[in-house]
C-alpha atoms as a PDB file:
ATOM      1  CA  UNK A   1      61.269   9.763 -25.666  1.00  0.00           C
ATOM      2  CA  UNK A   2      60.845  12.584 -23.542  1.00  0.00           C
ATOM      3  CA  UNK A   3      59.251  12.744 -19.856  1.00  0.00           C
ATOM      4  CA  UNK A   4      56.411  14.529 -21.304  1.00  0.00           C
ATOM      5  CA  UNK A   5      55.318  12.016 -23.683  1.00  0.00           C
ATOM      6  CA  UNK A   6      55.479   9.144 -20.886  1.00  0.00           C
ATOM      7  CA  UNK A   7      52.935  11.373 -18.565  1.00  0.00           C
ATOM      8  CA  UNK A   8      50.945  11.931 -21.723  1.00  0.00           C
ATOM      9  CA  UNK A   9      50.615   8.532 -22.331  1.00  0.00           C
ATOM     10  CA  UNK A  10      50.444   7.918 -18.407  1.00  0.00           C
ATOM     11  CA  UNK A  11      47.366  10.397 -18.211  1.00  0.00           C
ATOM     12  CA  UNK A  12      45.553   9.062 -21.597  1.00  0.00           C
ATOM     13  CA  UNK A  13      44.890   5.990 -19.980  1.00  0.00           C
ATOM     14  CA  UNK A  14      44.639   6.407 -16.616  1.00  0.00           C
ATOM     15  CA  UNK A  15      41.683   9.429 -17.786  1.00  0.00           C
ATOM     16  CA  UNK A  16      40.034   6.823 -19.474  1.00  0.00           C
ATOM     17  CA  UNK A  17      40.148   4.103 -17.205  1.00  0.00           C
ATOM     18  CA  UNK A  18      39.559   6.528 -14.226  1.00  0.00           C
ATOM     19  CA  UNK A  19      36.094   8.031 -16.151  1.00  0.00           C
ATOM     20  CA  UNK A  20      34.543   3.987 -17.201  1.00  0.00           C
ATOM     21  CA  UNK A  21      35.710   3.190 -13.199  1.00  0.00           C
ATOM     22  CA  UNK A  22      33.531   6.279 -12.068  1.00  0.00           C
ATOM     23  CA  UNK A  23      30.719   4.927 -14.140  1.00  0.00           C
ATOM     24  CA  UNK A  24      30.362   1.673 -12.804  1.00  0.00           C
ATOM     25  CA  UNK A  25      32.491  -0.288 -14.948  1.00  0.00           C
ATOM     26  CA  UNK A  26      34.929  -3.050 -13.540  1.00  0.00           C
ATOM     27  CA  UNK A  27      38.463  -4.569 -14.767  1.00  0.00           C
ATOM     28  CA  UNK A  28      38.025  -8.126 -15.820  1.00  0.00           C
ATOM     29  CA  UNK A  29      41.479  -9.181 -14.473  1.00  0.00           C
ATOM     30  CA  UNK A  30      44.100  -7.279 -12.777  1.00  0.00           C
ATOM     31  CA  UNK A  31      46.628  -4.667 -14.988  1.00  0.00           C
ATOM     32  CA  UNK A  32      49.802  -6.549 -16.192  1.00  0.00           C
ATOM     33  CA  UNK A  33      52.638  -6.146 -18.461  1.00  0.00           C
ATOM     34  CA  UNK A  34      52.929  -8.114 -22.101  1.00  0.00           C
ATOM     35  CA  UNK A  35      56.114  -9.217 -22.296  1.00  0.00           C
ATOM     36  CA  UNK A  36      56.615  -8.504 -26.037  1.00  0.00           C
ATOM     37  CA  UNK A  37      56.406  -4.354 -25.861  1.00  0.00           C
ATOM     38  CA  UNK A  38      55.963  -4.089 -22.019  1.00  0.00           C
ATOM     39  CA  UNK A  39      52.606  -2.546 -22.839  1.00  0.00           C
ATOM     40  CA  UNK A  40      50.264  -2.124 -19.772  1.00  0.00           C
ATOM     41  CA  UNK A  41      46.961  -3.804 -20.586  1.00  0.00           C
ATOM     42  CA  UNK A  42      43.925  -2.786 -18.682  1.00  0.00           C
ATOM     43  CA  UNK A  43      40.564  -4.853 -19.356  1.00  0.00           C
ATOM     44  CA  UNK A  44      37.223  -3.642 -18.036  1.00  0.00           C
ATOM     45  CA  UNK A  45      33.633  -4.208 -18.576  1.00  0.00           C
ATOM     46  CA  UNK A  46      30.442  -1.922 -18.549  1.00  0.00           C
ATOM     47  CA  UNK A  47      28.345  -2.754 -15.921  1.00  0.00           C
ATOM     48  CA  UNK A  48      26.044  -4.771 -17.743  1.00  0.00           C
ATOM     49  CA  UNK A  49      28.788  -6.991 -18.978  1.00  0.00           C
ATOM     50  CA  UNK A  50      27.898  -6.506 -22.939  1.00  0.00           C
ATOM     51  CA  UNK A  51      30.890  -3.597 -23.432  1.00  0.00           C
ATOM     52  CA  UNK A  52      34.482  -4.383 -23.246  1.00  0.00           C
ATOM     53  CA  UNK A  53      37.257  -1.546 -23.275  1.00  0.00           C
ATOM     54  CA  UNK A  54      41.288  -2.887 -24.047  1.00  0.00           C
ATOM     55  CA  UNK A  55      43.598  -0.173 -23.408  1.00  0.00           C
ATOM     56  CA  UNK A  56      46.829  -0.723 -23.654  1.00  0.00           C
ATOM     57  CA  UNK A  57      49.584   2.100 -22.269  1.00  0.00           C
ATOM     58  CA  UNK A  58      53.369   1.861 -23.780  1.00  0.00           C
ATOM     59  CA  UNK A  59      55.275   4.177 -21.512  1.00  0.00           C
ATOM     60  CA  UNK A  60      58.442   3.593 -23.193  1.00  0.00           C
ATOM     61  CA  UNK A  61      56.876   4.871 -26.346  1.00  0.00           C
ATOM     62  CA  UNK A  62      54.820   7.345 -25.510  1.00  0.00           C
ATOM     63  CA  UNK A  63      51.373   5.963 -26.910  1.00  0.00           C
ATOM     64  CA  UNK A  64      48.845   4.071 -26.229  1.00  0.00           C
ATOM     65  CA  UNK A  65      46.019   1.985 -27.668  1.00  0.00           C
ATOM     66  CA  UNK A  66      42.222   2.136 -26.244  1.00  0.00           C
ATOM     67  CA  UNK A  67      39.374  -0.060 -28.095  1.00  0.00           C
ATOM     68  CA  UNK A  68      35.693   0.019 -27.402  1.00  0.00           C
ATOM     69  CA  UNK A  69      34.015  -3.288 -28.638  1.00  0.00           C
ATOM     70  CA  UNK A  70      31.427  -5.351 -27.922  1.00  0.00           C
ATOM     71  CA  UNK A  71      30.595  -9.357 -28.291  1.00  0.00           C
ATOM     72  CA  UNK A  72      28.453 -10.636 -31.212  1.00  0.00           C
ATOM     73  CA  UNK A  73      25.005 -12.274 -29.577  1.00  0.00           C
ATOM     74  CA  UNK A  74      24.455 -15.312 -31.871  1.00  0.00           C
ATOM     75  CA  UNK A  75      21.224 -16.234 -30.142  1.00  0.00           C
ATOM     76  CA  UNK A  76      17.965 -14.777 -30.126  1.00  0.00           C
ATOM     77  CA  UNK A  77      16.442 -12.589 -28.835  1.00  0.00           C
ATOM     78  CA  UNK A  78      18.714  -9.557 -29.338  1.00  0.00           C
ATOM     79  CA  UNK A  79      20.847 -10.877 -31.980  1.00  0.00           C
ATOM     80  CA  UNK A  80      23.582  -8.781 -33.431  1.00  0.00           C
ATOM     81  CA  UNK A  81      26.883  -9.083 -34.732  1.00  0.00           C
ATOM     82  CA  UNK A  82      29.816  -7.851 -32.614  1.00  0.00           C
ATOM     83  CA  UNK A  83      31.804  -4.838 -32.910  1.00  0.00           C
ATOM     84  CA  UNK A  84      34.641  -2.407 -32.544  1.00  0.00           C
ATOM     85  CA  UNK A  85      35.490   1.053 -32.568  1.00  0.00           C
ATOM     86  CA  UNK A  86      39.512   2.660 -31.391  1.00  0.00           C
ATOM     87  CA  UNK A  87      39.103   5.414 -29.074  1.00  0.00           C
ATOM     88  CA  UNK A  88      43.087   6.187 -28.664  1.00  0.00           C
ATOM     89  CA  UNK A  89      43.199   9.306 -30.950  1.00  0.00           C
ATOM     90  CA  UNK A  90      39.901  10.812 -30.074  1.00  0.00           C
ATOM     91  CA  UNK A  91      39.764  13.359 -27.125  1.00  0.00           C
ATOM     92  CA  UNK A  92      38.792  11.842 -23.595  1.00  0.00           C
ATOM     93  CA  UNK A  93      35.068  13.406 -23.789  1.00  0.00           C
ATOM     94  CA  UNK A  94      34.423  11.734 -27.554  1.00  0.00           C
ATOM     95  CA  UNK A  95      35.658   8.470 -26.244  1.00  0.00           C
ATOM     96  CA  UNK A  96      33.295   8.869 -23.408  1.00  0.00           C
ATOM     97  CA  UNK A  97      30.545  10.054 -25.306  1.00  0.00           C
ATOM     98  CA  UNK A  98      31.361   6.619 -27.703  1.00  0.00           C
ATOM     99  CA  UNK A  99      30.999   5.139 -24.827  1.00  0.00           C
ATOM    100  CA  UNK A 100      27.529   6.413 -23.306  1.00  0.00           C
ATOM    101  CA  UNK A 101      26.214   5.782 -27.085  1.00  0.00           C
ATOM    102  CA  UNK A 102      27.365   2.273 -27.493  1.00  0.00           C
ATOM    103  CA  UNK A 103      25.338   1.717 -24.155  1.00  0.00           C
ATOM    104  CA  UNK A 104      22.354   3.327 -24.969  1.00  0.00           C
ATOM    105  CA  UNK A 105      20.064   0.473 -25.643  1.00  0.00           C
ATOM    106  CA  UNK A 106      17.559   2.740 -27.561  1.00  0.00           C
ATOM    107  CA  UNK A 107      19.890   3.603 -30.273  1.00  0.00           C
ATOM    108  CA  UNK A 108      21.040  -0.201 -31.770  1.00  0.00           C
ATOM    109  CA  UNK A 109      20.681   1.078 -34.999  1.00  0.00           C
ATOM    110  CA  UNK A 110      23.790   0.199 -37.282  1.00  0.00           C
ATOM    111  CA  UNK A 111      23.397   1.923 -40.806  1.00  0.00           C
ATOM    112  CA  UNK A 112      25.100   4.240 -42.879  1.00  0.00           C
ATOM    113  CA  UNK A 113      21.877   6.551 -43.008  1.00  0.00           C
ATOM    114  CA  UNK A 114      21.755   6.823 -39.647  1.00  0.00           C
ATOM    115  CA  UNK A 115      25.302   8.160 -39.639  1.00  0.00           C
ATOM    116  CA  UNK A 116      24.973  10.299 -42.731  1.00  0.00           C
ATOM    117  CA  UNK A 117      21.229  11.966 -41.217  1.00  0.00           C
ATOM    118  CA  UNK A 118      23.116  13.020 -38.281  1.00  0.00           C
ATOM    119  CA  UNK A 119      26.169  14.052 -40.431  1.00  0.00           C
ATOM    120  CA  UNK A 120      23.635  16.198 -42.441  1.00  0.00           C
ATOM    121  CA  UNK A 121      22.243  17.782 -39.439  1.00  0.00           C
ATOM    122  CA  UNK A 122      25.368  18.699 -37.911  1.00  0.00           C
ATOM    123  CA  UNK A 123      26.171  20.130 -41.254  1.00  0.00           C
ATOM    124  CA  UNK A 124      28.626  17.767 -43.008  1.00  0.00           C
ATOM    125  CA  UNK A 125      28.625  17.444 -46.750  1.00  0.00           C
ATOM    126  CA  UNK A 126      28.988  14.555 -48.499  1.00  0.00           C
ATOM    127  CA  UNK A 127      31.766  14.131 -51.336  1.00  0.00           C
ATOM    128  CA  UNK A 128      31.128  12.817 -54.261  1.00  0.00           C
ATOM    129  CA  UNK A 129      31.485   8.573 -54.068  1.00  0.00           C
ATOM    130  CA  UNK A 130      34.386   6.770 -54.973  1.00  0.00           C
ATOM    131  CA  UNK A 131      33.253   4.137 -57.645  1.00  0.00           C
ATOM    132  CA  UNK A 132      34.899   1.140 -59.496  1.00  0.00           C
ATOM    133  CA  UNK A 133      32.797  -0.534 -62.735  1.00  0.00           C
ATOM    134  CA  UNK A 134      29.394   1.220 -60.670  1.00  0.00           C
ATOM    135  CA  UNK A 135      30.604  -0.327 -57.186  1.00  0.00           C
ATOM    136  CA  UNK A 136      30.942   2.116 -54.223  1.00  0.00           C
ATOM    137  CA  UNK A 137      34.556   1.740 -52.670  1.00  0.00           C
ATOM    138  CA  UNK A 138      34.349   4.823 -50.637  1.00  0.00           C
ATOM    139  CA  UNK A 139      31.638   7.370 -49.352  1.00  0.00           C
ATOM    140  CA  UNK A 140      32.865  10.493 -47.120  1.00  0.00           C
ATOM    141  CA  UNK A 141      31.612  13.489 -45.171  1.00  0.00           C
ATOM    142  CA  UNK A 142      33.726  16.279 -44.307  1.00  0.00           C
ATOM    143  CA  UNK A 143      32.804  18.567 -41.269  1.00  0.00           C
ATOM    144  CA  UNK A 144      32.047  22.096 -41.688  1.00  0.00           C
ATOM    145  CA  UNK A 145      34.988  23.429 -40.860  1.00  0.00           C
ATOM    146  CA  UNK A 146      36.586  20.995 -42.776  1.00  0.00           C
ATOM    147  CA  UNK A 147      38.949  19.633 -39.736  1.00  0.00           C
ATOM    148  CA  UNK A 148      37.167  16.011 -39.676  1.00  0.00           C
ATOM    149  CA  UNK A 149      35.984  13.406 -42.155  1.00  0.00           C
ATOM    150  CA  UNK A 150      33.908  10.136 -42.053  1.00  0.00           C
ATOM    151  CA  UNK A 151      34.702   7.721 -44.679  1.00  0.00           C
ATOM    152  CA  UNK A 152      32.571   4.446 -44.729  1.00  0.00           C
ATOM    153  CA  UNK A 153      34.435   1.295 -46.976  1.00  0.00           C
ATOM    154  CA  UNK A 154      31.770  -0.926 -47.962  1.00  0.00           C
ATOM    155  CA  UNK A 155      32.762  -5.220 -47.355  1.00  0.00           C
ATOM    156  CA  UNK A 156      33.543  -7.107 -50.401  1.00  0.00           C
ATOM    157  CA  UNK A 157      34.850 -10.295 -51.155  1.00  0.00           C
ATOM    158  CA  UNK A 158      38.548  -9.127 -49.794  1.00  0.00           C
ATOM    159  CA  UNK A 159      37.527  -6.948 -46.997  1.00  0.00           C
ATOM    160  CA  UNK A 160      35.254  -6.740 -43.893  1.00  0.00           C
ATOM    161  CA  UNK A 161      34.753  -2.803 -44.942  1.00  0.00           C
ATOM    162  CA  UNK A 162      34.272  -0.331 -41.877  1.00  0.00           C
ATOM    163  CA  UNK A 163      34.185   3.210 -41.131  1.00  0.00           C
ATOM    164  CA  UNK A 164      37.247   5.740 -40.093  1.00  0.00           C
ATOM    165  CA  UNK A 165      36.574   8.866 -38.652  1.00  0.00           C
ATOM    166  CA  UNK A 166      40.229  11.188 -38.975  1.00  0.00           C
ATOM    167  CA  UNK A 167      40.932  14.023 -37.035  1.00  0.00           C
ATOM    168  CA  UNK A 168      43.985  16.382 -37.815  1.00  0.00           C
ATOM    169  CA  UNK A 169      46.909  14.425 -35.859  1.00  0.00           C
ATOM    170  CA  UNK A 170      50.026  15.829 -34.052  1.00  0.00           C
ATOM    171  CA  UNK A 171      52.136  15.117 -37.193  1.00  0.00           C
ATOM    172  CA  UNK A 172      51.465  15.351 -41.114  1.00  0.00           C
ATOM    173  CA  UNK A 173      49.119  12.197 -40.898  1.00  0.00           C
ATOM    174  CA  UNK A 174      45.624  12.416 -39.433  1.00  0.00           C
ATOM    175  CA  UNK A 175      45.016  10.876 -36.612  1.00  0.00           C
ATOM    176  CA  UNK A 176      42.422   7.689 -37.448  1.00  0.00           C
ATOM    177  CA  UNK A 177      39.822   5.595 -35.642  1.00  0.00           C
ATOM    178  CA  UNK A 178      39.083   2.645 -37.187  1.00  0.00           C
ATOM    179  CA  UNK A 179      35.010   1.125 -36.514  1.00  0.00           C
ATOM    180  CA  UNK A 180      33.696  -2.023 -37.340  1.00  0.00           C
ATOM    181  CA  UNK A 181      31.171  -2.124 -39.969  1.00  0.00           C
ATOM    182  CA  UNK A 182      28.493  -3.151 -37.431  1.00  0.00           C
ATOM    183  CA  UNK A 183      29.246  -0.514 -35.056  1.00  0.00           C
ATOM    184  CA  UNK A 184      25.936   1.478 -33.891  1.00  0.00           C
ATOM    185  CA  UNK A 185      25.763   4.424 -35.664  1.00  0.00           C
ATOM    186  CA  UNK A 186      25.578   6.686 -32.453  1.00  0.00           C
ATOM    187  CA  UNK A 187      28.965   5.346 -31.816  1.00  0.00           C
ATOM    188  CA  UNK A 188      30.482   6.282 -34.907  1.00  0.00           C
ATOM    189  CA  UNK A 189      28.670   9.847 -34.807  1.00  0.00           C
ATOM    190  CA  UNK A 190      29.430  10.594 -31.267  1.00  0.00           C
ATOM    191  CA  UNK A 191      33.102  10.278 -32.241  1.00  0.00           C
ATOM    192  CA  UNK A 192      33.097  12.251 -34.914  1.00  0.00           C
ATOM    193  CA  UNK A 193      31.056  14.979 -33.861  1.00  0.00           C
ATOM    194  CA  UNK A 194      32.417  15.277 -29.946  1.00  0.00           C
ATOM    195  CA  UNK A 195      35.315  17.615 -29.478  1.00  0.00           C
END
């Protein structure tokens, strides 16, 4: 791995964690080492306790891993199912803008026409579905200009389902976040349509 990488890596997280500090939000315990892949795990919270970022650096591989999620609420009032959303292959302004949604309390909505509208306005087109025996196993949207699509997987029997919004990556393989099925639609918009 190259020097370059490491600093990339280095700056990923430390951008991240440096932008959700600035905004109020705290580490839950101090930064330490796993022993396994001598990852560098960093924990916060938002402010209001109810959003949870893990990002975890790997200097000796040149990556690392950044998740957005928060805590199911099993009681009422305010009940809702918990969620998740990666933020390590999105730019540092869509993972902030992920961010701000996810802590919008206006905006709980969590369905798939909430994401499509807002696809639709920003232009998007839907493909056509991807069906087994009349069951949906896929719906996409591609962008515009055709460098980003939004794929939602519905659950099933095997499967929790979800949403992944790919970018182009650095290699032949787009670069994919991967969102919990219950994950507020402005979170799953904001990092599809932020550059």
């Amino acid at each position: 791995m190259t020097a370059s990488a490491a600093e990339t890596t280095v700056d990923r997280t430390t951008e991240l964690t440096t932008a959700l500090l600035d905004q109020g939000w705290t580490y839950t315990r101090e930064v330490h080492t796993e022993p396994y892949q001598r990852g560098q795990v960093h924990e916060l919270d938002s402010p209001d306790g109810a959003l949870h970022i893990d990002a975890v650096r790997y200097p000796h591989y040149g990556f690392h891993l950044a998740r957005l999620s928060a805590d199911a609420v099993r009681t009422d009032p305010g009940r809702r199912p918990g969620w998740m959303a990666d933020l390590h292959h999105v730019p540092l302004p869509a993972a902030l803008a992920a961010v701000t949604a996810a802590a919008d309390p206006a905006d709980p909505a969590q369905s798939g026409a909430e994401v499509a509208a807002a696809l639709a306005k920003h232009g998007w087109k839907q493909r056509e579905d991807i069906t087994e025996r009349g069951r949906v196993l896929e719906r996409a949207w591609d962008s515009a200009d055709s460098t980003r699509t939004v794929s939602w997987f519905p659950a099933d029997d095997h499967d929790l389902g979800g949403w992944t919004v790919s970018r182009p990556g650095s290699h032949e393989l787009p670069d994919d976040s991967h969102i919990s099925q219950h994950t507020p639609a402005a979170v799953i918009t904001a990092l599809a349509l932020t550059d």
